[in-house]
C-alpha atoms as a PDB file:
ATOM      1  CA  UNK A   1    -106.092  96.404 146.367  1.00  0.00           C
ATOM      2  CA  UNK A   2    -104.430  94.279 148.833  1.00  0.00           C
ATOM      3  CA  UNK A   3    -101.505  91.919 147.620  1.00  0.00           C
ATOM      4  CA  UNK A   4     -99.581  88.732 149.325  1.00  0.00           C
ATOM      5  CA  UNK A   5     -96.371  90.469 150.042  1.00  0.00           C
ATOM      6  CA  UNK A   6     -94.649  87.347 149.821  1.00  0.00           C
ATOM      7  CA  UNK A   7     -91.555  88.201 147.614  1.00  0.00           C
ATOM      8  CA  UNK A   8     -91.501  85.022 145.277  1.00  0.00           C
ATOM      9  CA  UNK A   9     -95.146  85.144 144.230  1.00  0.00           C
ATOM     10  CA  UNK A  10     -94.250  89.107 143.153  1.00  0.00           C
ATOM     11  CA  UNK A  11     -91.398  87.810 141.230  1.00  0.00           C
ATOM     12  CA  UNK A  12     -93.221  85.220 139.801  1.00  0.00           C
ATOM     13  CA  UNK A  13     -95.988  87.518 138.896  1.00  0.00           C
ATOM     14  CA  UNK A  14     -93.124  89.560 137.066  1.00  0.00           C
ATOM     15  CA  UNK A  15     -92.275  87.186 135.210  1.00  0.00           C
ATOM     16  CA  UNK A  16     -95.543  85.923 133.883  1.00  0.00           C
ATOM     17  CA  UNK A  17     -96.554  89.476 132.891  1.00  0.00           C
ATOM     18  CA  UNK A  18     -93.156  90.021 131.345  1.00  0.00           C
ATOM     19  CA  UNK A  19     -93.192  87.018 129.180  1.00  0.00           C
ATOM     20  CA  UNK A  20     -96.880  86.582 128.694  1.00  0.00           C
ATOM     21  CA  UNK A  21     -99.476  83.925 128.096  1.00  0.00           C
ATOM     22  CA  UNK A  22     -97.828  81.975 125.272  1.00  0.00           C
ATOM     23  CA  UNK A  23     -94.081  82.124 126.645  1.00  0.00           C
ATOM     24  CA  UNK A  24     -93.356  78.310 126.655  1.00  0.00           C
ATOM     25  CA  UNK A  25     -92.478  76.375 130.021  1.00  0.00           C
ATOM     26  CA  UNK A  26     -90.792  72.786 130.576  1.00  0.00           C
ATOM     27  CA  UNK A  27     -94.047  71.149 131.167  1.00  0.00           C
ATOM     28  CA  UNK A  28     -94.798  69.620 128.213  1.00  0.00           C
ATOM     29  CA  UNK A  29     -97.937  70.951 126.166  1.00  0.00           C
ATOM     30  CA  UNK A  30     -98.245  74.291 128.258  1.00  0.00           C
ATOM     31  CA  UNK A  31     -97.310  77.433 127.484  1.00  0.00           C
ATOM     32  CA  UNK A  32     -97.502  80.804 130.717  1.00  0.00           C
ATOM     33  CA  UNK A  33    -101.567  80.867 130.211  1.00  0.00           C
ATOM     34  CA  UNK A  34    -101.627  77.021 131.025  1.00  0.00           C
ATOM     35  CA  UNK A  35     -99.314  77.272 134.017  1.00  0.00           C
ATOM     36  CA  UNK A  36    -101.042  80.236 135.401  1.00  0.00           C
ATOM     37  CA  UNK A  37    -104.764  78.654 134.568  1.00  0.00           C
ATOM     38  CA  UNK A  38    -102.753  75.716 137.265  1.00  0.00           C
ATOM     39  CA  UNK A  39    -101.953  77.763 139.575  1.00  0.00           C
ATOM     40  CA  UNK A  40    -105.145  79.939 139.530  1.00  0.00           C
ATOM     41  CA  UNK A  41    -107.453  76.441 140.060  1.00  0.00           C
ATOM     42  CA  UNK A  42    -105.310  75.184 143.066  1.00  0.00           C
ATOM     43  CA  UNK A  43    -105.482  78.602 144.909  1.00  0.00           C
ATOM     44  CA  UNK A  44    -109.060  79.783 144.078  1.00  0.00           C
ATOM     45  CA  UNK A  45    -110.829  78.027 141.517  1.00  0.00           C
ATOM     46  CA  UNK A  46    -111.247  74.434 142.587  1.00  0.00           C
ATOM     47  CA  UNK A  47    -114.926  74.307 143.624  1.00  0.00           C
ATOM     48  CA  UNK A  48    -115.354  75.543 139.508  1.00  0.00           C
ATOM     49  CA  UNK A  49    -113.116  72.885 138.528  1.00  0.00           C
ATOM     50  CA  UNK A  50    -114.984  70.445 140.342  1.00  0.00           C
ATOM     51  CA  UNK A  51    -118.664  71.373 139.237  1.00  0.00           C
ATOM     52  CA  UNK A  52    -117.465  71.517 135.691  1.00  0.00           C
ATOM     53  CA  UNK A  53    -117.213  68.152 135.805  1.00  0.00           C
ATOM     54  CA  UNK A  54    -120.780  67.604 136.494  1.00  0.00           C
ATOM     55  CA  UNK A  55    -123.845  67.048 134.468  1.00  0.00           C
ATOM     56  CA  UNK A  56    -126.525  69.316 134.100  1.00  0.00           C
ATOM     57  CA  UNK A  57    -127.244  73.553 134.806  1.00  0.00           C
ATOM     58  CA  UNK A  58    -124.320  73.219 137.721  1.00  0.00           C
ATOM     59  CA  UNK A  59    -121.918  71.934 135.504  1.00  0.00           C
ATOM     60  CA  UNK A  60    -122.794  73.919 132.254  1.00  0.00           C
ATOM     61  CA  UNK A  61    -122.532  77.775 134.658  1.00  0.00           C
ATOM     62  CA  UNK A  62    -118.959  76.261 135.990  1.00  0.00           C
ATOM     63  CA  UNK A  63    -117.706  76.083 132.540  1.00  0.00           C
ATOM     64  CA  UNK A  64    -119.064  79.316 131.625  1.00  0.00           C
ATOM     65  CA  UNK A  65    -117.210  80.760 134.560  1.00  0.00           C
ATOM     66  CA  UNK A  66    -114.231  79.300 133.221  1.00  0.00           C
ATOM     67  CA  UNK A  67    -114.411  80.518 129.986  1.00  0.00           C
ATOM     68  CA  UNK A  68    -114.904  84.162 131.449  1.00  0.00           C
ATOM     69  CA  UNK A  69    -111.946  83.640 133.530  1.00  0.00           C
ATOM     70  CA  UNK A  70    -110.151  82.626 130.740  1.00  0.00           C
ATOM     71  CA  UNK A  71    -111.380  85.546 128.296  1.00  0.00           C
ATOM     72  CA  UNK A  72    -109.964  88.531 131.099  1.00  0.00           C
ATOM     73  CA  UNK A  73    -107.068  90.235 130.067  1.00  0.00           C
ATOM     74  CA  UNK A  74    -103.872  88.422 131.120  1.00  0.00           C
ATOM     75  CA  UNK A  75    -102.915  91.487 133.209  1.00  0.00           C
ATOM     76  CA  UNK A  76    -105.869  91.106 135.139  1.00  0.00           C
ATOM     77  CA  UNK A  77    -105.335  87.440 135.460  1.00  0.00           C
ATOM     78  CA  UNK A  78    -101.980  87.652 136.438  1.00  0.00           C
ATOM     79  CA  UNK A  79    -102.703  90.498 139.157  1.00  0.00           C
ATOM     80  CA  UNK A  80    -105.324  88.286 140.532  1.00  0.00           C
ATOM     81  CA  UNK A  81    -102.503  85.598 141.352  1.00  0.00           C
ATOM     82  CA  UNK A  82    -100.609  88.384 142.389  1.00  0.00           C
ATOM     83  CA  UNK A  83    -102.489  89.117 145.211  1.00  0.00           C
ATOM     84  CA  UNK A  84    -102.581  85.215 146.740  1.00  0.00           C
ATOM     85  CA  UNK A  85    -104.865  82.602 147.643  1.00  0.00           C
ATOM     86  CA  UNK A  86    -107.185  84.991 149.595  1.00  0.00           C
ATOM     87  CA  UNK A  87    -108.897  82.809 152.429  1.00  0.00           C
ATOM     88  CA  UNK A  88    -108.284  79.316 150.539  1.00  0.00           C
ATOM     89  CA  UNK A  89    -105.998  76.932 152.677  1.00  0.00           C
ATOM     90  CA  UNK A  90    -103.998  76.455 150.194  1.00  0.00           C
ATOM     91  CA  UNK A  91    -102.232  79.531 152.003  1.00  0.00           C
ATOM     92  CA  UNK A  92    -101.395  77.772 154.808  1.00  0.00           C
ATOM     93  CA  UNK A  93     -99.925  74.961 153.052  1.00  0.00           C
ATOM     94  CA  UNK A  94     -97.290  76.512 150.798  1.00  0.00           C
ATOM     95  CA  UNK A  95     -96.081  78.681 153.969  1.00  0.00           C
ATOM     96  CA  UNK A  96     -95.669  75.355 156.482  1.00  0.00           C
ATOM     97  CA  UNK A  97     -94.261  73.522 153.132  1.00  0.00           C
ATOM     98  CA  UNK A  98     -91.546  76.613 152.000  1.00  0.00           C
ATOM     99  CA  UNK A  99     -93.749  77.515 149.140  1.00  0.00           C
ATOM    100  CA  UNK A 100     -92.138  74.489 147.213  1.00  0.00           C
ATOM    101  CA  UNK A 101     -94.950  74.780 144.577  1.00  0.00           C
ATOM    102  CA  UNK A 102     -94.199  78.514 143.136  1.00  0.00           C
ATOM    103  CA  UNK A 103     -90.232  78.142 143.585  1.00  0.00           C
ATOM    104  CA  UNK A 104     -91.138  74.990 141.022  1.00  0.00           C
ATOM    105  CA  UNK A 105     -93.304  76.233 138.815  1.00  0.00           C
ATOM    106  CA  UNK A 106     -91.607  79.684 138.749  1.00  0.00           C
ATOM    107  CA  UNK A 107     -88.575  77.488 137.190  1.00  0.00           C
ATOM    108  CA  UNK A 108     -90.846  75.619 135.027  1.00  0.00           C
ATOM    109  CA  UNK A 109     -91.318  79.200 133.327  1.00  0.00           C
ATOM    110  CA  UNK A 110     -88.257  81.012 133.682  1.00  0.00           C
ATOM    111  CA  UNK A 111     -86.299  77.887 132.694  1.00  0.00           C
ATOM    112  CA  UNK A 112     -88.020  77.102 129.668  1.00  0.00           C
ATOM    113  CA  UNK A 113     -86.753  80.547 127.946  1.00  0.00           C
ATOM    114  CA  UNK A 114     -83.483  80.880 125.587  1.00  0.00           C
ATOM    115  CA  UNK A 115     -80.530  81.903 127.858  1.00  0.00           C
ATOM    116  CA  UNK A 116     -82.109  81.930 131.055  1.00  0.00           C
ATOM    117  CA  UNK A 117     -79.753  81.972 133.857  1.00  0.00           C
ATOM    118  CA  UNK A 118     -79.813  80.644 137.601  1.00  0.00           C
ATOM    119  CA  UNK A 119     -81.631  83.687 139.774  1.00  0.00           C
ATOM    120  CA  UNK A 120     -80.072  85.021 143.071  1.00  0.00           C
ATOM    121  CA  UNK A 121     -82.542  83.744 145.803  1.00  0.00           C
ATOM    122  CA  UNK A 122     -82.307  85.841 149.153  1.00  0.00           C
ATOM    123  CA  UNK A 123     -81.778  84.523 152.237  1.00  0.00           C
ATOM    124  CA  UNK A 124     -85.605  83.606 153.257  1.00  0.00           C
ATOM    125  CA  UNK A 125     -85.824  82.624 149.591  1.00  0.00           C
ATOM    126  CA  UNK A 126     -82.995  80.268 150.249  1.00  0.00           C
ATOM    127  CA  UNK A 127     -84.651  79.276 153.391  1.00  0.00           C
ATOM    128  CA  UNK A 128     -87.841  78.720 151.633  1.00  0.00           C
ATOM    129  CA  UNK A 129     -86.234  76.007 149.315  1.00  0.00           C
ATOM    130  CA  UNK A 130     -84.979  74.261 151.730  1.00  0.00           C
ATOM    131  CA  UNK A 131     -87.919  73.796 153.820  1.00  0.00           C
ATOM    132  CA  UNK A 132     -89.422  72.680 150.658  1.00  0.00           C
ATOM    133  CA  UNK A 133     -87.439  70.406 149.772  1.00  0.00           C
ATOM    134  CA  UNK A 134     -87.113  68.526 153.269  1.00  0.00           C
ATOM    135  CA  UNK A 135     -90.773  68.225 153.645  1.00  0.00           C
ATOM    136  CA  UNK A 136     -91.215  67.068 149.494  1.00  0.00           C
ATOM    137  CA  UNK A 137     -88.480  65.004 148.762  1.00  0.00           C
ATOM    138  CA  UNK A 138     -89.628  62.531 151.191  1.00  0.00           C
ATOM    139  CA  UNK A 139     -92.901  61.891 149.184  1.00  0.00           C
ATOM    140  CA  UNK A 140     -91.579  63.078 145.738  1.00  0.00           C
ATOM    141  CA  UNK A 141     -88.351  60.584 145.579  1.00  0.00           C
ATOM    142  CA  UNK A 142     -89.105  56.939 144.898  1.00  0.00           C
ATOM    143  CA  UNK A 143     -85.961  55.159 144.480  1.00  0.00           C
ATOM    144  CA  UNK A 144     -84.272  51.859 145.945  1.00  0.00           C
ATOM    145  CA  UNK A 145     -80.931  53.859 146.613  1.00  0.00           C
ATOM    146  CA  UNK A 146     -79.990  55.390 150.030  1.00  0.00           C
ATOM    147  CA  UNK A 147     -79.603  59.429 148.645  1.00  0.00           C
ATOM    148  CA  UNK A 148     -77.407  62.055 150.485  1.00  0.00           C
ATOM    149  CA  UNK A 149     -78.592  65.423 149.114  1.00  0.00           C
ATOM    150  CA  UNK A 150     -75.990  68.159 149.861  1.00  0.00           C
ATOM    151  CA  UNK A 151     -76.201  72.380 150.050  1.00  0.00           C
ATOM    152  CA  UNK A 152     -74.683  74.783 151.224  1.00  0.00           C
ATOM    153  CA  UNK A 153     -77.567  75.024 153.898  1.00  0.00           C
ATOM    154  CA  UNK A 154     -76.922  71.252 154.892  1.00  0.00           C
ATOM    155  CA  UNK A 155     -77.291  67.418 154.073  1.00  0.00           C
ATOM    156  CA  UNK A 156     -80.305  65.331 154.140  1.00  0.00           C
ATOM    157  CA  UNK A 157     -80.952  61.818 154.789  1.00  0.00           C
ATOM    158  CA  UNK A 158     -83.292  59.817 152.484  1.00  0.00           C
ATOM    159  CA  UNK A 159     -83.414  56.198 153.036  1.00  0.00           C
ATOM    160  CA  UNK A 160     -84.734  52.918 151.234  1.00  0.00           C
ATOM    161  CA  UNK A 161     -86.106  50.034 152.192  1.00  0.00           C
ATOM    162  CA  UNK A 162     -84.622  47.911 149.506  1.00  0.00           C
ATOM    163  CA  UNK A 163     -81.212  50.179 148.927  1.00  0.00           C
ATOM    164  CA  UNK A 164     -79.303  49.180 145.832  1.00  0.00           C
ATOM    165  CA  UNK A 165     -76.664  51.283 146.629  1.00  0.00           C
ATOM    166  CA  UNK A 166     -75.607  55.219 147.691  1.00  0.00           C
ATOM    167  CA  UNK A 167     -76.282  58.554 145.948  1.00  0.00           C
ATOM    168  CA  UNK A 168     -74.670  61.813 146.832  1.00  0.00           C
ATOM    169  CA  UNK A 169     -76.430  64.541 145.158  1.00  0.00           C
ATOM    170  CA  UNK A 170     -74.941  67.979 145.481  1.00  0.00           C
ATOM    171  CA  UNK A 171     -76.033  71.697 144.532  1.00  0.00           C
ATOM    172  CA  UNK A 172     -78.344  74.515 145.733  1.00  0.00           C
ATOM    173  CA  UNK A 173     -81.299  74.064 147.902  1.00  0.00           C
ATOM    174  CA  UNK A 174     -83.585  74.997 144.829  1.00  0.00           C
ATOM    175  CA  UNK A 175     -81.629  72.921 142.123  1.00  0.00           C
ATOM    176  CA  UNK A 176     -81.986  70.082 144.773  1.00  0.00           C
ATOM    177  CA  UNK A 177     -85.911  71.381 144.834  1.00  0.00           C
ATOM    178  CA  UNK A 178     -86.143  70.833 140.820  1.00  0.00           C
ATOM    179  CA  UNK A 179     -84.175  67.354 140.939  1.00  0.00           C
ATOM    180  CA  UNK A 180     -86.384  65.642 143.254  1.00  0.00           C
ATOM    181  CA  UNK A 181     -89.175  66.937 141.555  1.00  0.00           C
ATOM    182  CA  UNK A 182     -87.603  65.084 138.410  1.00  0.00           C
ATOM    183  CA  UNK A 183     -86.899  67.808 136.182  1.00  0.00           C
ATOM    184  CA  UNK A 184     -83.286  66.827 135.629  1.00  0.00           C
ATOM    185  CA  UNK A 185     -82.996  68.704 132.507  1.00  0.00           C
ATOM    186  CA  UNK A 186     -82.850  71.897 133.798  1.00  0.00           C
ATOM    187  CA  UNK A 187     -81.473  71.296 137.646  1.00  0.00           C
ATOM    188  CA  UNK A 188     -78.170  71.730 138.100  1.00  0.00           C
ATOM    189  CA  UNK A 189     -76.902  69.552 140.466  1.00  0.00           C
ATOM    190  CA  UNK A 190     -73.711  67.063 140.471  1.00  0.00           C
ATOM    191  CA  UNK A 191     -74.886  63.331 140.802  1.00  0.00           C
ATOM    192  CA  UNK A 192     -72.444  60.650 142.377  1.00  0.00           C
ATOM    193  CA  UNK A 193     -73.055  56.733 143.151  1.00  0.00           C
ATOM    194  CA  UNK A 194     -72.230  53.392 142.991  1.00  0.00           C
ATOM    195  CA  UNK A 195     -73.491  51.684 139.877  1.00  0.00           C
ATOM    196  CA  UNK A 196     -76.333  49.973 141.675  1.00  0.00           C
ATOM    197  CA  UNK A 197     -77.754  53.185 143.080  1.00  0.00           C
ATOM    198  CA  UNK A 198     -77.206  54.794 139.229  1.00  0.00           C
ATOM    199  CA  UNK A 199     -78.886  52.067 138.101  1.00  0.00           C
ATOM    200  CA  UNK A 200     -81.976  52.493 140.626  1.00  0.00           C
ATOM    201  CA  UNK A 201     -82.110  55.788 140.030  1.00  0.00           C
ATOM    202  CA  UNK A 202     -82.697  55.501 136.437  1.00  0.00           C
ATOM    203  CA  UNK A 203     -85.615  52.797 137.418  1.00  0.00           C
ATOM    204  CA  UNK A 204     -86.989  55.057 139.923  1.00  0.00           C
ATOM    205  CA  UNK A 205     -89.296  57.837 140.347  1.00  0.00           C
ATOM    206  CA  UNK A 206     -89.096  61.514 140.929  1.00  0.00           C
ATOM    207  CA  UNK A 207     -91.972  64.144 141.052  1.00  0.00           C
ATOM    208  CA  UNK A 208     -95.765  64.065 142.663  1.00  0.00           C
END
């Protein structure tokens, strides 16, 4: 059985095994299964997806793939993710983007459990984040303010067109990951402006 070797999809496949399929996330409405279901349809699954969504034999053997998928045994499901995206280019993406998508969605689960606590990344974890979040803030963060974001690993630039004012946002290049994403209630980052940028921020948009 070969795996991905890629050290946050292992630890993210801890976790889901370790809390299981009804362990609660921050996303409203799903629980582990629903996240991992997500996950499992991006990677490998969305030629199913798709022809579910059609009318006649096609459409009805889609769904009854999905329903077997969903009926395996969540060990098996979660060893399937495990192992990665196989040949799908989805692959490719998340390593040229910092694998932005699991260091999100592994917060969306650990995050969403009582007394969770901020994880020690390593270095090419760290590294990972960061690469994330210069390549996704700039399409996730809609906002008429002119925002510094600030790490230890650097400061980034994101300008408006129609600035309102200046942001400095400051904290770890993951926390500044979940932030721009717009999950403010669990990011922990320190948020400074002018009250025109505050403002704008509240009017704006974060996330995909």
């Amino acid at each position: 059985m070969t795996t991905s070797h890629d050290p946050e999809r292992e630890q993210f496949a801890t976790t889901f095994q370790a809390l299981g399929p009804q362990a609660p996330t921050i996303l409203p409405g799903w629980d582990a299964a629903d996240l991992l279901e997500h996950l499992s349809d991006r990677e490998r699954d969305t030629p199913v997806v798709m022809a579910a969504r059609l009318p006649g034999p096609l459409g009805r053997r889609a769904k009854t793939v999905r329903e077997e998928q969903r009926a395996r045994p969540w060990s098996e499901r979660v060893e399937r993710f495990r192992q990665g995206p196989g040949r799908s280019p989805v692959g490719a993406v998340d390593r040229l983007s910092g694998q932005g998508e699991l260091l999100i969605h592994h917060e969306d689960l650990r995050r969403a459990q009582k007394d969770w606590e901020p994880r020690a990344l390593s270095a090419d974890q760290q590294a990972q984040a960061w690469r994330a979040l210069t390549l996704l803030s700039r399409i996730s963060v809609h906002v008429a303010a002119d925002i510094s974001l600030v790490s230890p690993r650097g400061g980034l630039q994101l300008r408006s067109r129609r600035s309102a004012g200046s942001l400095r946002v400051h904290g770890e290049a993951l926390e500044l990951l979940l932030w721009a994403s717009g999950r403010d209630e669990v990011a922990q980052v320190r948020v400074h402006g002018d009250e025109g940028a505050i403002r704008a921020l509240a009017e704006g948009r974060r996330g995909m």
